[in-house]
Protein backbone atom coordinates (compact mmCIF):
# COMPACT_ATOMS: atom_id res chain seq x y z
CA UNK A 1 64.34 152.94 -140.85
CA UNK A 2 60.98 153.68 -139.98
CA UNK A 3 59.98 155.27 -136.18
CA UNK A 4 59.07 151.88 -134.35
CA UNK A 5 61.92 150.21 -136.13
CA UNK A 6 64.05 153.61 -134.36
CA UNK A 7 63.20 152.95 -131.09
CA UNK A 8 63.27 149.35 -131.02
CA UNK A 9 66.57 149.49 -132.24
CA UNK A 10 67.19 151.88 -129.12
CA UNK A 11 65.30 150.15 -126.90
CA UNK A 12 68.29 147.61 -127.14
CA UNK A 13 71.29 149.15 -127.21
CA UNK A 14 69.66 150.70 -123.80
CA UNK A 15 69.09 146.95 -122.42
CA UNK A 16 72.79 146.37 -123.44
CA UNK A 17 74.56 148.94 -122.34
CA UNK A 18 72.44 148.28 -118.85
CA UNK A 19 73.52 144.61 -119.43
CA UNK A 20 77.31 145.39 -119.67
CA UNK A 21 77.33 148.37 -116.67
CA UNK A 22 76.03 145.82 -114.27
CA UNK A 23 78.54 142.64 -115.39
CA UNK A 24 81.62 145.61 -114.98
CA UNK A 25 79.93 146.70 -111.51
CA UNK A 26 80.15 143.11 -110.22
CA UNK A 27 83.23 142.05 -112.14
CA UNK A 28 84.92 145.79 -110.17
CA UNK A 29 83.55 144.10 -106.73
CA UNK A 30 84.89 141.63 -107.07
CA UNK A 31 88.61 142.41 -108.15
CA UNK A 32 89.42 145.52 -106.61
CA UNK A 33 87.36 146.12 -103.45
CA UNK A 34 88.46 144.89 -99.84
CA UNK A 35 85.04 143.45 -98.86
CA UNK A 36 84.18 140.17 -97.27
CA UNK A 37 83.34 137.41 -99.12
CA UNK A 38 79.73 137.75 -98.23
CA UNK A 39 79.38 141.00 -98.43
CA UNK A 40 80.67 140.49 -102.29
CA UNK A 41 77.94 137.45 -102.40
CA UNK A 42 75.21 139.31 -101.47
CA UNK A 43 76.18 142.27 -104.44
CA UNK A 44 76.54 139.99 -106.64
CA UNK A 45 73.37 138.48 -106.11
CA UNK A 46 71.85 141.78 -106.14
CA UNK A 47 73.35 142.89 -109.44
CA UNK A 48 72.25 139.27 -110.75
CA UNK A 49 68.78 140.25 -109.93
CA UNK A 50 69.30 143.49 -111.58
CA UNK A 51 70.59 141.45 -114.48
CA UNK A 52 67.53 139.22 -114.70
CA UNK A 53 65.30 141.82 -114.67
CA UNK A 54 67.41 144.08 -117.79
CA UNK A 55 66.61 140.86 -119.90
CA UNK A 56 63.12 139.98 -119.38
CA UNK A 57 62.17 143.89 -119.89
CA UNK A 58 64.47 144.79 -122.68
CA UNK A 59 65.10 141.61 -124.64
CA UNK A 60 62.35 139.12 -123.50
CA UNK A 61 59.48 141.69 -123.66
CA UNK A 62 57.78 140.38 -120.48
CA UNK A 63 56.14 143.68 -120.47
CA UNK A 64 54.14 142.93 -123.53
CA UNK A 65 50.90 140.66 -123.77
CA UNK A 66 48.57 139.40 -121.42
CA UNK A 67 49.21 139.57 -117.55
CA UNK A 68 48.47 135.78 -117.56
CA UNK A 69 51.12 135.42 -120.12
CA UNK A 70 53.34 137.52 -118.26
CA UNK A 71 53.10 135.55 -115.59
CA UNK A 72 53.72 132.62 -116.86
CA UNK A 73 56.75 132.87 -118.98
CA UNK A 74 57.97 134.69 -115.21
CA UNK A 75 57.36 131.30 -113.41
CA UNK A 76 58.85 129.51 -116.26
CA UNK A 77 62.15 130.97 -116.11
CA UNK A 78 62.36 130.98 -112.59
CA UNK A 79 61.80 127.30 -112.35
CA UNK A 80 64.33 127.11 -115.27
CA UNK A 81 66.74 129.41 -113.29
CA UNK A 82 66.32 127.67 -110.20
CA UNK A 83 66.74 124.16 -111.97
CA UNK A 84 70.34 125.32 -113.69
CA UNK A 85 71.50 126.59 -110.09
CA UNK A 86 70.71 123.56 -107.92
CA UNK A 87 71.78 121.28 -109.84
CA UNK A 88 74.98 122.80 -110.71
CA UNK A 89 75.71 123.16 -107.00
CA UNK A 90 74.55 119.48 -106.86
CA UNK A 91 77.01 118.35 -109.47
CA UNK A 92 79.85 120.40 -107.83
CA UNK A 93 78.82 118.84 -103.89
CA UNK A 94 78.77 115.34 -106.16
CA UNK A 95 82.62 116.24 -107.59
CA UNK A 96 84.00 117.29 -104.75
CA UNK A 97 82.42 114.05 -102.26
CA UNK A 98 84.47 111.26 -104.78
CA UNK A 99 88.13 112.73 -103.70
């Protein structure tokens, strides 16, 4: 395995290992601590920030390329992001108006 190939390879198991820390971190919230419901909302949607940013430096390479590149594959996947969320919550406000 040559050098590059080396620290590619631990480049990822590094984004990983971040990756799993910060889905056991929210998953612990969740289960085992007495905190409000918002106060578990707002960690959560901390850690998913945290999350977001783990993949777009260690497995999207956002760091690499132009800066107008950067930028947009960023704005892409935010729209993307944002798309997936509303209309899920959509969908669910949708499902639970026809009871």
């Amino acid at each position: 395995m040559s050098e590059q190939q080396h620290a590619s390879a631990k480049h990822h198991v590094i984004g990983f290992a971040l990756s799993l820390v910060l889905t056991f971190v929210a998953l612990f919230l969740v289960i085992n601590t007495p905190l409000s419901a918002g106060l578990k909302l707002t960690a959560i949607i901390i850690l998913a920030i945290f999350q977001m940013l783990v993949q777009l430096v260690y497995f999207m390479h956002v760091t690499e390329g132009s800066k107008v590149y950067q930028i947009i594959s960023i704005s892409y996947g935010l729209f993307v992001a944002v798309c997936i969320v509303a209309g899920s919550i959509w969908l669910m406000l949708l499902n639970g108006m026809e009871g």
